[in-house]
C-alpha atoms as a PDB file:
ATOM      1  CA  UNK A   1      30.581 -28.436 -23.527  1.00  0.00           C
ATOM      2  CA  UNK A   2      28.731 -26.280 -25.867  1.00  0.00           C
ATOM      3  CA  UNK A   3      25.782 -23.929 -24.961  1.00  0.00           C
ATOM      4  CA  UNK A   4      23.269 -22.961 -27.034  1.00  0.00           C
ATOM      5  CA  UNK A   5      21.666 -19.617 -26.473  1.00  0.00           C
ATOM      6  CA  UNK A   6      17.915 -20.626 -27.717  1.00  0.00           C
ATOM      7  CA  UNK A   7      15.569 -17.341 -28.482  1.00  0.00           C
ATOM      8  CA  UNK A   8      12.767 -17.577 -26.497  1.00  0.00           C
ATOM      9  CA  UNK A   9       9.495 -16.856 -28.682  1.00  0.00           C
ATOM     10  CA  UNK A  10       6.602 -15.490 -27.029  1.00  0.00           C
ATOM     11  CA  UNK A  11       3.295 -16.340 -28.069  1.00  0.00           C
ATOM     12  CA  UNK A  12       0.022 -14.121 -27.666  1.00  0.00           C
ATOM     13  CA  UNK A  13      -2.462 -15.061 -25.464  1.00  0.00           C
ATOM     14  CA  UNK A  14      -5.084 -12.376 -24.701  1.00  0.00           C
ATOM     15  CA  UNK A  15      -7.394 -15.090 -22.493  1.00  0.00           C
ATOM     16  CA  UNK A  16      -4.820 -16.160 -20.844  1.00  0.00           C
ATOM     17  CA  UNK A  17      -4.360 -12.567 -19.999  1.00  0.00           C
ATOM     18  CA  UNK A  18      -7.615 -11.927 -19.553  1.00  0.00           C
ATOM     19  CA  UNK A  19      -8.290 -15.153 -17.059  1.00  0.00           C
ATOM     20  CA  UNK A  20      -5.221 -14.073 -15.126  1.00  0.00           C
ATOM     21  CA  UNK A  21      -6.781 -10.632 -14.613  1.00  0.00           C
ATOM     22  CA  UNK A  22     -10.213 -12.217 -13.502  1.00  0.00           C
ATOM     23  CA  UNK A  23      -9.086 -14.763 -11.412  1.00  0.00           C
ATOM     24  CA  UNK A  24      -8.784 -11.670  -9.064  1.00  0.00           C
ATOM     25  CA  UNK A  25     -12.216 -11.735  -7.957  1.00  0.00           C
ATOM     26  CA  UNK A  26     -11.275 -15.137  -5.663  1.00  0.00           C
ATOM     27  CA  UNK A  27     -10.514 -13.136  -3.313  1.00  0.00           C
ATOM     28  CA  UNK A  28     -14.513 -12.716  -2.835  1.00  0.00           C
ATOM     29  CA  UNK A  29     -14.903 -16.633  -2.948  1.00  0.00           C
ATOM     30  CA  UNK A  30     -11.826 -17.569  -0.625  1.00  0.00           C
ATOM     31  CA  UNK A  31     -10.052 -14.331   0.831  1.00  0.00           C
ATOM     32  CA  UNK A  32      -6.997 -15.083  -0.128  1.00  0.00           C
ATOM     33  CA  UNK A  33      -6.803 -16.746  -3.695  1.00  0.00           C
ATOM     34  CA  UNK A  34      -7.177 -13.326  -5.681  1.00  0.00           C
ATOM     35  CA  UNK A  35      -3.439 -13.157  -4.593  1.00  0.00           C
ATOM     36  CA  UNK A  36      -2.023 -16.106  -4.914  1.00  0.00           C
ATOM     37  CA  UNK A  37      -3.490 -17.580  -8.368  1.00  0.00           C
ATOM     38  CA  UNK A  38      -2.618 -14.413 -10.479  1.00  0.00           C
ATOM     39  CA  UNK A  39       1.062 -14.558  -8.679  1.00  0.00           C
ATOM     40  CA  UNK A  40       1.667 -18.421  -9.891  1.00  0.00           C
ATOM     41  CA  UNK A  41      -0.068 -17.673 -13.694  1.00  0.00           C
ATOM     42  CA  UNK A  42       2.239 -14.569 -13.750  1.00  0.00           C
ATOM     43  CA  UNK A  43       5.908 -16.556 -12.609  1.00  0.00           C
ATOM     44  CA  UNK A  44       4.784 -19.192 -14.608  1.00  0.00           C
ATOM     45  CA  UNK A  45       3.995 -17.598 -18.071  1.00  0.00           C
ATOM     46  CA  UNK A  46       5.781 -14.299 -17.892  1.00  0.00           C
ATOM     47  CA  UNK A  47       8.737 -15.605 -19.843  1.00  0.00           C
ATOM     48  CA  UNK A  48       6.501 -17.803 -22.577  1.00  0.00           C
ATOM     49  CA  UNK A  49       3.311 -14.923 -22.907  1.00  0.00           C
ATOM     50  CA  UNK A  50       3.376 -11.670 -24.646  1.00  0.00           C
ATOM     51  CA  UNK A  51       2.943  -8.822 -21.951  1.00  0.00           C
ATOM     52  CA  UNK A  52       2.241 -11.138 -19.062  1.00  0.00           C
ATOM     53  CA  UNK A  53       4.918  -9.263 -17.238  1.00  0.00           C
ATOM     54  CA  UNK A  54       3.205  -5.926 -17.808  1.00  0.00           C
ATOM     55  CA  UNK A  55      -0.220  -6.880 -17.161  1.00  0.00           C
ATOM     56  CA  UNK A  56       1.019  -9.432 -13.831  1.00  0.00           C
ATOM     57  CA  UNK A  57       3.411  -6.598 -12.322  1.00  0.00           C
ATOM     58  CA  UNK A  58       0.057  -4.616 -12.391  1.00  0.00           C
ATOM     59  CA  UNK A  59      -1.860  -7.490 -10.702  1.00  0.00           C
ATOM     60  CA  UNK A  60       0.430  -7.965  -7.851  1.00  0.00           C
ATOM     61  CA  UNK A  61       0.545  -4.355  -7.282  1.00  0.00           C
ATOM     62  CA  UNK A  62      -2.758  -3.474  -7.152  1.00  0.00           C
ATOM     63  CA  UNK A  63      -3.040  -6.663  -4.982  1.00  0.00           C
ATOM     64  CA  UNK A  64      -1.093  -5.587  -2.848  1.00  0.00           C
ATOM     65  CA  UNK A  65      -2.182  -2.244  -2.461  1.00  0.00           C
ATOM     66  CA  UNK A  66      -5.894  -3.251  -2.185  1.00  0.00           C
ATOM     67  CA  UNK A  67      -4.253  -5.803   0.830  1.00  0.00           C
ATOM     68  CA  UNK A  68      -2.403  -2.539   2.411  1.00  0.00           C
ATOM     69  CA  UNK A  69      -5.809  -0.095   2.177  1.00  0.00           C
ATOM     70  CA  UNK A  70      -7.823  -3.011   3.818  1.00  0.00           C
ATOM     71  CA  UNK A  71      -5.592  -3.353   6.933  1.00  0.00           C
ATOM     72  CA  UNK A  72      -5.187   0.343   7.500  1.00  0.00           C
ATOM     73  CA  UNK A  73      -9.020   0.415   7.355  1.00  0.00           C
ATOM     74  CA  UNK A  74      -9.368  -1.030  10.607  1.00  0.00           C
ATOM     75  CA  UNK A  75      -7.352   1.540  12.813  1.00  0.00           C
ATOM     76  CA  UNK A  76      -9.118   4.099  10.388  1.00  0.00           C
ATOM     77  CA  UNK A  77     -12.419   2.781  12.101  1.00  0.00           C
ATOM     78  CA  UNK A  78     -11.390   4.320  15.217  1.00  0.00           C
ATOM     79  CA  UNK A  79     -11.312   7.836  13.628  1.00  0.00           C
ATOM     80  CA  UNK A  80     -14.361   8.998  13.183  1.00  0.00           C
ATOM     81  CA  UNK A  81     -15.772   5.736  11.092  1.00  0.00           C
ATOM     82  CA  UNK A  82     -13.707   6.877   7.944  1.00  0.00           C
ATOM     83  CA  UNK A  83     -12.560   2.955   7.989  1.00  0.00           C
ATOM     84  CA  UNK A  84     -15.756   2.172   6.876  1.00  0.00           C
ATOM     85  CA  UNK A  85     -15.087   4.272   3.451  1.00  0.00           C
ATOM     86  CA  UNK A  86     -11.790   2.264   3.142  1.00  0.00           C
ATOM     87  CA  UNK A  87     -13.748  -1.037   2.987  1.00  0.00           C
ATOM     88  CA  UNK A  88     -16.347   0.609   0.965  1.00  0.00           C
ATOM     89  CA  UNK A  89     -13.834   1.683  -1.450  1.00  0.00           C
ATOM     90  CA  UNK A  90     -11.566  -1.689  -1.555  1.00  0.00           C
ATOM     91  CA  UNK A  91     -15.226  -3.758  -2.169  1.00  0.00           C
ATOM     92  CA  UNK A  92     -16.062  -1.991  -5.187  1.00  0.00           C
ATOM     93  CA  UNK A  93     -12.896  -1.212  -6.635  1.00  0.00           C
ATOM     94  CA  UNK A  94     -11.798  -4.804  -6.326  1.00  0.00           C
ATOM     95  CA  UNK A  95     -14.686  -5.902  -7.599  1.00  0.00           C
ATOM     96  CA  UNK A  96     -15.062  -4.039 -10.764  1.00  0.00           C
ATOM     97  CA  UNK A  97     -11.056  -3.121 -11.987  1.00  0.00           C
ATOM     98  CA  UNK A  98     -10.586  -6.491 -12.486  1.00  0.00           C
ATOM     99  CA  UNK A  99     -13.476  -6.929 -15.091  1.00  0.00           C
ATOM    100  CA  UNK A 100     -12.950  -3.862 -16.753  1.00  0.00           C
ATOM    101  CA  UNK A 101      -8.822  -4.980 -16.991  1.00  0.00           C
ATOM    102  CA  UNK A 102      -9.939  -8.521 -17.921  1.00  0.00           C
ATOM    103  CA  UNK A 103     -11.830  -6.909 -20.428  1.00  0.00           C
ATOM    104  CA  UNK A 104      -8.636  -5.050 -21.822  1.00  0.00           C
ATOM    105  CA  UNK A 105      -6.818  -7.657 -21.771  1.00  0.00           C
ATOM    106  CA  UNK A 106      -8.878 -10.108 -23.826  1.00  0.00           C
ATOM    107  CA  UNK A 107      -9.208  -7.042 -26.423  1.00  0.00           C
ATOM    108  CA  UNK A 108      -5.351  -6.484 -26.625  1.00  0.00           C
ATOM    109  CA  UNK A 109      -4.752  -3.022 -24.556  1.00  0.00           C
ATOM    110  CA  UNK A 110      -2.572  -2.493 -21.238  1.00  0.00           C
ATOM    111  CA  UNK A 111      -3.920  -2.932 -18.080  1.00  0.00           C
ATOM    112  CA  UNK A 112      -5.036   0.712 -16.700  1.00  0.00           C
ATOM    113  CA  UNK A 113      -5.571   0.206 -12.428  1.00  0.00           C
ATOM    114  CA  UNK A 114      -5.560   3.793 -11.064  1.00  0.00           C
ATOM    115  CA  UNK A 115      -4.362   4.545  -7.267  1.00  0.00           C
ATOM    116  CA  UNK A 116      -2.415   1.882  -7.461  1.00  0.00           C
ATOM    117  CA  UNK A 117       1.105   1.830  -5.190  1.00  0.00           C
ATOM    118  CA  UNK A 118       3.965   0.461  -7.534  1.00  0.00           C
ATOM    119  CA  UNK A 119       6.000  -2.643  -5.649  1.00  0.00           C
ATOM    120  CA  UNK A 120       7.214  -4.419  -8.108  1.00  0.00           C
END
């Protein structure tokens, strides 16, 4: 039996980036799918789309840190109301790093999300 080792070529696709990077903002629509669709684009496409892995990695982990900041904003109620800051701070910065990313990503640059805890 013979393998072949077959190159894979990846192809650029900055809307694909960029939709991945937008489809974020489900989380606003469903609670939950701003997580879930930019994890199945990403493990789908990493392999096939130039700098998918770069710009999903990023998704996931500001996902997940926006996920993290939310939960230990309800304990944070209890001192002093600085909770409330917490939510203020994940509703606005969830809301508007993923357009201004989306953005990048449709004009070709890396994805830039700042206090962002690195998981993956």
């Amino acid at each position: 039996m013979e393998i072949i080792n077959q190159k894979s070529i990846q192809r650029t696709d900055n809307q694909l980036l960029a939709l991945t990077h937008a489809s974020q903002l489900l989380t606003y629509l469903t609670g939950f799918g701003g997580l879930i669709v930019p994890l199945v684009i990403w493990l789908s496409s990493k392999d096939s789309v130039h700098g998918m892995d770069e710009h999903g990695r990023s998704i996931i982990n500001f996902q997940l840190t926006m996920i993290l900041l939310f939960v230990l904003s309800f304990p944070a109620i209890l001192l002093f109301g600085l909770g409330i800051l917490g939510f203020i701070y994940v509703g606005i910065i969830g809301f508007i790093l993923p357009i201004v990313n989306a953005v990048r990503a449709a004009n070709g640059e890396a994805p830039s999300y700042f206090s962002t805890i690195k998981f993956i």
